[in-house]
Protein backbone atom coordinates (compact mmCIF):
# COMPACT_ATOMS: atom_id res chain seq x y z
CA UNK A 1 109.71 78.44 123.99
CA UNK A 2 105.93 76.95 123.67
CA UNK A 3 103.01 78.97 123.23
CA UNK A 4 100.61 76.60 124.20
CA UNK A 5 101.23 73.50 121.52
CA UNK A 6 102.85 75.92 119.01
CA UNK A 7 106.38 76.35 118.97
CA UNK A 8 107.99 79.52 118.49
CA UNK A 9 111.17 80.18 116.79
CA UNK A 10 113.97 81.84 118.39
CA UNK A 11 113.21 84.36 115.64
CA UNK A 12 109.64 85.62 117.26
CA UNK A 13 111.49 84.79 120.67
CA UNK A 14 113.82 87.74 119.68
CA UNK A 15 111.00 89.82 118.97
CA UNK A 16 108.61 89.52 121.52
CA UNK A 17 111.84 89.75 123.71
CA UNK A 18 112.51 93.30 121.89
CA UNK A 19 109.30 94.41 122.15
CA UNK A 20 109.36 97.26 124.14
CA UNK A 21 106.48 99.58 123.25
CA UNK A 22 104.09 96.54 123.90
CA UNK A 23 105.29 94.29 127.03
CA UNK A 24 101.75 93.24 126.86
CA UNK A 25 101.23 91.70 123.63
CA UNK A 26 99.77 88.59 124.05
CA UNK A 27 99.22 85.52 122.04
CA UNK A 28 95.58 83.25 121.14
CA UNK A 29 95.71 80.56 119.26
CA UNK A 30 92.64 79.69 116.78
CA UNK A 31 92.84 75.68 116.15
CA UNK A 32 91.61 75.14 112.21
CA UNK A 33 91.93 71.65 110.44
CA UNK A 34 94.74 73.52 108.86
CA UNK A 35 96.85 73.31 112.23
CA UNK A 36 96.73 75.85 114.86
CA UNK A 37 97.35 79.93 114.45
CA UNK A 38 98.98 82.24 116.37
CA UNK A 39 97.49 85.70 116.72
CA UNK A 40 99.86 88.41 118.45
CA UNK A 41 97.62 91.12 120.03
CA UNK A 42 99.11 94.23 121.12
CA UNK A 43 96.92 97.13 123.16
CA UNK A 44 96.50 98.91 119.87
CA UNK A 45 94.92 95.80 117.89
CA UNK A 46 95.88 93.04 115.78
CA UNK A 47 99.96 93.33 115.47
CA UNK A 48 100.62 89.57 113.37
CA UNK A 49 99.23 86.85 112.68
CA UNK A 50 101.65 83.50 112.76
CA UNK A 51 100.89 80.58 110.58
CA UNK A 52 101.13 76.62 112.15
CA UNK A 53 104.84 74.82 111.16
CA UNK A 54 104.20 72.39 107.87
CA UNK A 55 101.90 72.40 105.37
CA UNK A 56 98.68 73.49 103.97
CA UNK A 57 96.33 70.50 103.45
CA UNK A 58 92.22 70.30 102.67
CA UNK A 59 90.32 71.52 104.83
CA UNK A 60 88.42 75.19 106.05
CA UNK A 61 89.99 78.54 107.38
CA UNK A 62 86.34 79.46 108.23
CA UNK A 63 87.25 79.65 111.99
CA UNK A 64 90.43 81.68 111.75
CA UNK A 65 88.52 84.32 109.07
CA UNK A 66 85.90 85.19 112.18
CA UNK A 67 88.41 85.58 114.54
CA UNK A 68 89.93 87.83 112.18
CA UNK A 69 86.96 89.90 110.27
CA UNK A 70 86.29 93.48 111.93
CA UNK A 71 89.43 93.33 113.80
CA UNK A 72 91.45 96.72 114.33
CA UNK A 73 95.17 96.88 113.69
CA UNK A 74 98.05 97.56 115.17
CA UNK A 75 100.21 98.70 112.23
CA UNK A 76 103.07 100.12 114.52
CA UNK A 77 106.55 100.29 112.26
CA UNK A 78 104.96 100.17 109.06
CA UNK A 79 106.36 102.83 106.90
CA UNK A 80 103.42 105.16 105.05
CA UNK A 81 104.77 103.72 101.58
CA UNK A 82 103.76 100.44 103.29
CA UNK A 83 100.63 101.80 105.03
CA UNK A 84 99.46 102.90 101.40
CA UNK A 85 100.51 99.78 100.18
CA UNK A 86 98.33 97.79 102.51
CA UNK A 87 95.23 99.85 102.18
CA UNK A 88 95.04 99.55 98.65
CA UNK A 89 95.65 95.85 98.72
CA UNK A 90 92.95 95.30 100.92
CA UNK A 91 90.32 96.73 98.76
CA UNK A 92 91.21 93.89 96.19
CA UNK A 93 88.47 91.57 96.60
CA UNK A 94 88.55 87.60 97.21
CA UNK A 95 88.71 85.96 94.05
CA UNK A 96 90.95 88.58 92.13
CA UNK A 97 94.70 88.92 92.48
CA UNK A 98 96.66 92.10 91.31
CA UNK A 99 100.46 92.14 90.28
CA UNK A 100 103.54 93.35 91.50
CA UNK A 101 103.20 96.26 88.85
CA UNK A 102 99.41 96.95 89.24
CA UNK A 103 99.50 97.50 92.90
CA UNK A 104 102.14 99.94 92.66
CA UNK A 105 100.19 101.92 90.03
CA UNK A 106 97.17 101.45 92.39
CA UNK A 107 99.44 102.89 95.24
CA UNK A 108 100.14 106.05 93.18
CA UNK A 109 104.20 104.43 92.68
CA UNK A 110 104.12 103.56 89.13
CA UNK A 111 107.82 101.76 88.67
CA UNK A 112 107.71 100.54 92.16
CA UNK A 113 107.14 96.63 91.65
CA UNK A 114 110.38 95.70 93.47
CA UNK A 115 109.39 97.86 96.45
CA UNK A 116 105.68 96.25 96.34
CA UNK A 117 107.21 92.98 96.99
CA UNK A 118 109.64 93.84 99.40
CA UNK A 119 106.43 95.37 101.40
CA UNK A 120 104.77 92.04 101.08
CA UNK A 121 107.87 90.34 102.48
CA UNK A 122 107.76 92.69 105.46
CA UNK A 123 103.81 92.26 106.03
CA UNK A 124 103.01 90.54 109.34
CA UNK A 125 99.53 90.12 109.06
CA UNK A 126 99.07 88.00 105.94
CA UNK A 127 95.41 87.37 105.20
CA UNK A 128 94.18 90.24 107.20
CA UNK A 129 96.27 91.87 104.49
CA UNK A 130 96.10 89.71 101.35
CA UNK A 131 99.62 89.41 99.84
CA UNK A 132 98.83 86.30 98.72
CA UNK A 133 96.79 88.04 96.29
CA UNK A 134 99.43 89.57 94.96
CA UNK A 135 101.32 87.47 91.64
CA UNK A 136 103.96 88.26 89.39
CA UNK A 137 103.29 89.52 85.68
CA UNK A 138 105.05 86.99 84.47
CA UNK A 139 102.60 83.97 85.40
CA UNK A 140 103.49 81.70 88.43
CA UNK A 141 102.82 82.03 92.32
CA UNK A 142 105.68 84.37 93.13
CA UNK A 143 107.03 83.92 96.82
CA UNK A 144 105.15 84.39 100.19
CA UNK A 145 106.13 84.61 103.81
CA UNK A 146 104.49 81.38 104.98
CA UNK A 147 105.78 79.31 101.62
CA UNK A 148 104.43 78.67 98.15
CA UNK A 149 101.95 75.54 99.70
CA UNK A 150 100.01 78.39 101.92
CA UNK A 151 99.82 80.78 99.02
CA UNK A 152 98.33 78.15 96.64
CA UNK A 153 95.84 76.83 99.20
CA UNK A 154 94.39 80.79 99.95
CA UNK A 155 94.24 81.15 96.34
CA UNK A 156 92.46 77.54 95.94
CA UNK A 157 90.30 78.75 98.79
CA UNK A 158 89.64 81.84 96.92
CA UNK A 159 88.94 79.83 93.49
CA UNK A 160 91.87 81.19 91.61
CA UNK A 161 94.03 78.49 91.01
């Protein structure tokens, strides 16, 4: 299926197809140099935000941050560890990242790194919520939903690498 000239997997196919609390989400695309987005909108606000096939290259995310500042959020099927989770990761500022560990201290779960990253697995709004702020103690990029390139380019963007 084609959502204008991006192309969904049968994955989000699947979903939107299962969607049954919001028939009505609908999709916008924001075109950056980086490729073009996908933004799923749902009747309670912003429900995910779908990054373009390939790779990060050079180039400005200027256009896709004004779409996205001041929007609300639709954080349907979230669980409140993960609600808690989100809201204290997006008080971590650009230009700072936060570990595994750290946030779950933050979060009031001490001991709950492995859960952290599982909730950053599950996030569907990645730079509305900034899990690619969030690094492992021991040094490297750690993993992130859109791949290791994306990661490293928001955290170039963000002068941290």
């Amino acid at each position: 299926m084609r959502a204008g000239n991006v192309r969904l997997t049968a994955r989000q196919e699947v979903r939107r197809a299962e969607n049954k609390k919001y028939p009505q989400t609908i999709c916008s695309r924001i075109k950056t140099s980086q490729g073009v987005f996908l933004l799923e909108v749902s009747v309670k606000g912003l429900y995910a935000v779908r990054f373009p096939k390939g790779t990060a290259g050079k180039g400005s995310l200027a256009q896709l941050g004004r779409a996205l500042r001041n929007r609300k959020l639709d954080l349907t099927g979230y669980t409140p560890f993960q609600r808690k989770v989100y809201a204290v990761l997006r008080k971590v500022p650009a230009g700072k990242t936060v570990t595994y560990g750290e946030l779950a201290k933050r979060a009031g779960y001490p001991g709950a790194a492995r859960a952290i990253g599982t909730a950053m697995k599950k996030n569907r709004l990645p730079i509305v919520i900034p899990c690619h702020r969030v690094i492992p103690r021991s040094g490297g990029l750690g993993e992130y939903s859109a791949g290791k390139k994306w990661k490293r380019y928001l955290l170039r963007g963000e002068s941290l690498l």
